[in-house]
Protein backbone atom coordinates (compact mmCIF):
# COMPACT_ATOMS: atom_id res chain seq x y z
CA UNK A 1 106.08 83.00 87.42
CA UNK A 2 102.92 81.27 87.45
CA UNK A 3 99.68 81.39 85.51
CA UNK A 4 95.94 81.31 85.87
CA UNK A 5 94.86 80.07 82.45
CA UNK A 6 91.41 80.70 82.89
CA UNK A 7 91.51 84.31 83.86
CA UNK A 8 94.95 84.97 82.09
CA UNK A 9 96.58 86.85 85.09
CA UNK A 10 100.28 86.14 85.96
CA UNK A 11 101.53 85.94 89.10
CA UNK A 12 105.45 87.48 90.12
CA UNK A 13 106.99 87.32 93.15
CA UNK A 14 109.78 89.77 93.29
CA UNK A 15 110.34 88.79 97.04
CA UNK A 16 113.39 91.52 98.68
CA UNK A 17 114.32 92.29 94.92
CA UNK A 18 114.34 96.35 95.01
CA UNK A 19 114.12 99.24 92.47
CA UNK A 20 117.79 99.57 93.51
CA UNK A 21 119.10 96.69 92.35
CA UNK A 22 116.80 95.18 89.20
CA UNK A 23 113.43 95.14 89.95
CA UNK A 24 112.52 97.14 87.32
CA UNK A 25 114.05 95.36 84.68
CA UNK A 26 112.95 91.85 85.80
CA UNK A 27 109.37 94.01 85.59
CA UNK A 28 110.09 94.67 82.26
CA UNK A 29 111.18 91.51 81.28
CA UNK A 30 108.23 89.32 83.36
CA UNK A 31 105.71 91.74 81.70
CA UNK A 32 107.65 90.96 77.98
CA UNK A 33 106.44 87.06 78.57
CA UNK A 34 102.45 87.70 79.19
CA UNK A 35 100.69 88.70 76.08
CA UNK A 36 98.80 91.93 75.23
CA UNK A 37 95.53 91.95 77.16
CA UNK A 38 97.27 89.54 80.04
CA UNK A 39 97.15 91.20 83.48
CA UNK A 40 100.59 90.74 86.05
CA UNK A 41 100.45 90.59 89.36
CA UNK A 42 103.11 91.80 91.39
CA UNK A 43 104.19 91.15 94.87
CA UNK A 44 107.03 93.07 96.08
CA UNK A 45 108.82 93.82 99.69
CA UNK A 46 110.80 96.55 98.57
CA UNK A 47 108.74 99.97 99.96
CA UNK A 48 110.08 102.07 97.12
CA UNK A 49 108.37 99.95 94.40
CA UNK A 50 104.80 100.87 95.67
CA UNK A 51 106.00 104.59 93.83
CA UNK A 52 108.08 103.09 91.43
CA UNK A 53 106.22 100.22 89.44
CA UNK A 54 102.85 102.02 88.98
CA UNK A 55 105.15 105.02 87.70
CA UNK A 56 107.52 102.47 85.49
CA UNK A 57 104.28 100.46 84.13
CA UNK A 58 102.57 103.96 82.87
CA UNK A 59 105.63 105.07 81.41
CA UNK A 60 105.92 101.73 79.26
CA UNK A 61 101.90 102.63 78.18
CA UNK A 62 100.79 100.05 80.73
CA UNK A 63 97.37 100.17 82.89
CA UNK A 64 98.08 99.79 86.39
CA UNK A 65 94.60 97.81 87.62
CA UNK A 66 95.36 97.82 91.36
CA UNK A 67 97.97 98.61 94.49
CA UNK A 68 96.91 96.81 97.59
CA UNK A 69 99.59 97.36 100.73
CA UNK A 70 98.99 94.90 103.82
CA UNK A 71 102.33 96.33 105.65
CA UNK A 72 105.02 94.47 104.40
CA UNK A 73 104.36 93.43 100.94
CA UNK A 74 102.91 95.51 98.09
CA UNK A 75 100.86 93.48 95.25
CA UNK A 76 100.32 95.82 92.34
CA UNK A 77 98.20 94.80 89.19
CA UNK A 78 99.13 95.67 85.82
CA UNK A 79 97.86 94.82 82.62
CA UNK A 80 99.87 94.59 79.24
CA UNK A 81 98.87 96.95 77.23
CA UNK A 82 101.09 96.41 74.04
């Protein structure tokens, strides 16, 4: 993971890691490192976590910030809510 100090947004990249085999619990754990207030980005290849993460991220009381697609790899913005 790397940070942007200044604006306090964390980057992931899942890479091929899927919904089917732990991508949502590395999401959980990545977004248990940044603090409350601290946004994570999230850059997946895995087609089902486009659905999935936004869903997952709500569900853990989460605001998802953004979902941008360009084909082949979705980057999805969250930000820690507690």
């Amino acid at each position: 993971m790397s940070v942007d100090e200044s604006a306090r947004v964390h980057e992931f990249d899942a890479g091929d890691l899927g919904c089917g085999n732990g991508l949502a619990a590395e999401v959980r754990r990545q977004l248990a490192l940044v603090g409350v207030g601290d946004q994570l980005r999230i850059a997946t290849r895995d087609p089902v976590g486009r659905e999935d993460l936004p869903a997952l991220a709500r569900l853990l009381g989460h605001r998802v910030l953004s979902l941008e697609d360009d084909g082949g790899t979705t980057t999805i913005t969250l930000e820690r809510m507690r």
